[in-house]
C-alpha atoms as a PDB file:
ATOM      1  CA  UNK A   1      -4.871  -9.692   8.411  1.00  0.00           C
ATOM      2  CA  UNK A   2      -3.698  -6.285   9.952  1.00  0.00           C
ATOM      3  CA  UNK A   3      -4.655  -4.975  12.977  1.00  0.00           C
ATOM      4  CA  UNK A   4      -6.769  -2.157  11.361  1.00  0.00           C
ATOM      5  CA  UNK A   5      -8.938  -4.112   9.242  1.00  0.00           C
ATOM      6  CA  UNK A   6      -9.907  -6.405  11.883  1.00  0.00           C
ATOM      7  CA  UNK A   7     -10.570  -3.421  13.911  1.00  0.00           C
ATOM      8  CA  UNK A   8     -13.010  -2.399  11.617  1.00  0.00           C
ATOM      9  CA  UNK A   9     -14.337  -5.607  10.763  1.00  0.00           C
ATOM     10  CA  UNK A  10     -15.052  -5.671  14.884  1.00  0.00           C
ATOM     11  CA  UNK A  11     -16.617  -2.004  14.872  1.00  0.00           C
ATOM     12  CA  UNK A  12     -18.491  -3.422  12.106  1.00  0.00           C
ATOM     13  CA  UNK A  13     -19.707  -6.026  14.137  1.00  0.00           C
ATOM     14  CA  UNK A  14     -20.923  -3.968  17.106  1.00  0.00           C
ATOM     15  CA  UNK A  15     -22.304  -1.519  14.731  1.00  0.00           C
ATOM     16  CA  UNK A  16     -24.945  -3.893  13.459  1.00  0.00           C
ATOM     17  CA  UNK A  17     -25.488  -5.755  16.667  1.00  0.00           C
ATOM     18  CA  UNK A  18     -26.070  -2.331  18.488  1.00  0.00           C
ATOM     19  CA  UNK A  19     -28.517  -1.348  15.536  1.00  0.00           C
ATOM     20  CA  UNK A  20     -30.540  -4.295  15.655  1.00  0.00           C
ATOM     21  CA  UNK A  21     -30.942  -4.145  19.333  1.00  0.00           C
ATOM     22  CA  UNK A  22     -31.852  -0.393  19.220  1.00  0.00           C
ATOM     23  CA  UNK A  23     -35.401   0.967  19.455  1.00  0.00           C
ATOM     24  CA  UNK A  24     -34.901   4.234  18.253  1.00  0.00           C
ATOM     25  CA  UNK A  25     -34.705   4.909  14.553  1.00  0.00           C
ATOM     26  CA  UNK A  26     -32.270   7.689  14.702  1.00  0.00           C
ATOM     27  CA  UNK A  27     -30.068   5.990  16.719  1.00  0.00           C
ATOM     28  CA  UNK A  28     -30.582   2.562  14.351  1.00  0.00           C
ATOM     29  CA  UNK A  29     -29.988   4.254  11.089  1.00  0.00           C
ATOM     30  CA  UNK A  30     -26.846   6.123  12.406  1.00  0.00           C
ATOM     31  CA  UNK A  31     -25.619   3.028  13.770  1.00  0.00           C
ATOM     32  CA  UNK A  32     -26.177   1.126  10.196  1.00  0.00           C
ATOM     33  CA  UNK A  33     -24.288   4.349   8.442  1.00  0.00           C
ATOM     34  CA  UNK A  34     -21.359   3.425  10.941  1.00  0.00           C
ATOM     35  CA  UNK A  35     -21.278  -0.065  10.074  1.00  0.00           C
ATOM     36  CA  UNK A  36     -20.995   0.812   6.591  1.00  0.00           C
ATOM     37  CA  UNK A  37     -18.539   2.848   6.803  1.00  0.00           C
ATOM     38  CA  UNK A  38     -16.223   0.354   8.962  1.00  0.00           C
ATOM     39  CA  UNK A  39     -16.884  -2.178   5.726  1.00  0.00           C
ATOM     40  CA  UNK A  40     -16.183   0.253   2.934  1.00  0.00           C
ATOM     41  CA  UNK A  41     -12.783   0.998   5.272  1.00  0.00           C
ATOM     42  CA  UNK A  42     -12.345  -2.417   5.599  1.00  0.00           C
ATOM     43  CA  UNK A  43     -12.705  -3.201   1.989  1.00  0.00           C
ATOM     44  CA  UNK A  44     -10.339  -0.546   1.042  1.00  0.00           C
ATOM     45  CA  UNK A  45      -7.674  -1.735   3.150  1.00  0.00           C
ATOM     46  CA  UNK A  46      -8.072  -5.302   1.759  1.00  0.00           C
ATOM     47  CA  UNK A  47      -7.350  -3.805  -1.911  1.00  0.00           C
ATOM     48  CA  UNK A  48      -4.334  -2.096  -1.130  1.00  0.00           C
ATOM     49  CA  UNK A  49      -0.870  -3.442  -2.549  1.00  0.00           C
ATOM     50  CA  UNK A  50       1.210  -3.107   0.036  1.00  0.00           C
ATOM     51  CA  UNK A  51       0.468  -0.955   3.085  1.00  0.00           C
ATOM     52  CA  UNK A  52       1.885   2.400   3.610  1.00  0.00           C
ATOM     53  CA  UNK A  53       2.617   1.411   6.983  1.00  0.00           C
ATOM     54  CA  UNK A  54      -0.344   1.092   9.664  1.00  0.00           C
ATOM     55  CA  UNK A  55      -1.814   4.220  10.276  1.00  0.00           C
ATOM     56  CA  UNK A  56      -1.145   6.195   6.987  1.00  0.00           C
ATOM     57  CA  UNK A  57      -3.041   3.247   5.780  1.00  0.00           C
ATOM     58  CA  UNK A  58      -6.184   3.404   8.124  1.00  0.00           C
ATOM     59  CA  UNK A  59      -6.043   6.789   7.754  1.00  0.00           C
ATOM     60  CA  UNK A  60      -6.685   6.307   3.655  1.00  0.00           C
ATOM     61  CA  UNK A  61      -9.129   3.530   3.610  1.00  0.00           C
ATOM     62  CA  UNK A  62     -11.198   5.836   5.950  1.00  0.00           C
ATOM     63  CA  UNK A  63     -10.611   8.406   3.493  1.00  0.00           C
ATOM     64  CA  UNK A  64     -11.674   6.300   0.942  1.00  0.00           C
ATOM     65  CA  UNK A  65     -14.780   5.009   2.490  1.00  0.00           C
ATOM     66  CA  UNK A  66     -15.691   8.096   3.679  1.00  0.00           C
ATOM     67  CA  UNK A  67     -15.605  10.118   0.033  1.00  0.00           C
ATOM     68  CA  UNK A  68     -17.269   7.343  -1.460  1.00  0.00           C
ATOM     69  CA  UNK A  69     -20.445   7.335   0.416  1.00  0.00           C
ATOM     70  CA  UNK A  70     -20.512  11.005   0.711  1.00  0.00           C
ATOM     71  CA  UNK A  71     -22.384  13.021  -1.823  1.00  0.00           C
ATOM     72  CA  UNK A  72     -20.320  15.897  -3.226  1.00  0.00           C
ATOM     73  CA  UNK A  73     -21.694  19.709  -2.118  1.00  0.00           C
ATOM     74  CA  UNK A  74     -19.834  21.219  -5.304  1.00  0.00           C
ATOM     75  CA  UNK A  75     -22.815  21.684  -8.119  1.00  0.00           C
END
């Protein structure tokens, strides 16, 4: 396991810890959109072949995550 997806897996952790100790729902539900994030990343560095080398592949499973979650603006 590389260092980045255990990073992730970690912020993952806190993410959902924090949440479920919050008492704010803003705060909660931004925490919960964090986690998830971390996990797609996470996920998308476990399904890489090989890496690209460590950051350049951090950098792409955040990509990833990040584009897949987001709804497109273009109509």
């Amino acid at each position: 396991m590389n260092r980045e997806l255990r990073e992730f897996r970690r912020l993952e952790r806190v993410c959902l810890e924090q949440a479920a100790l919050s008492t704010m729902d803003l705060a909660r539900t931004a925490l919960l959109k964090v986690a998830e994030d971390c996990r797609l990343a996470a996920e998308a560095i476990e399904a890489q072949s090989p890496p690209h080398g460590a950051f350049a592949g951090a950098v792409q499973a955040l990509k990833i995550a990040l584009t897949a979650t987001r709804p497109s603006s273009r109509h």
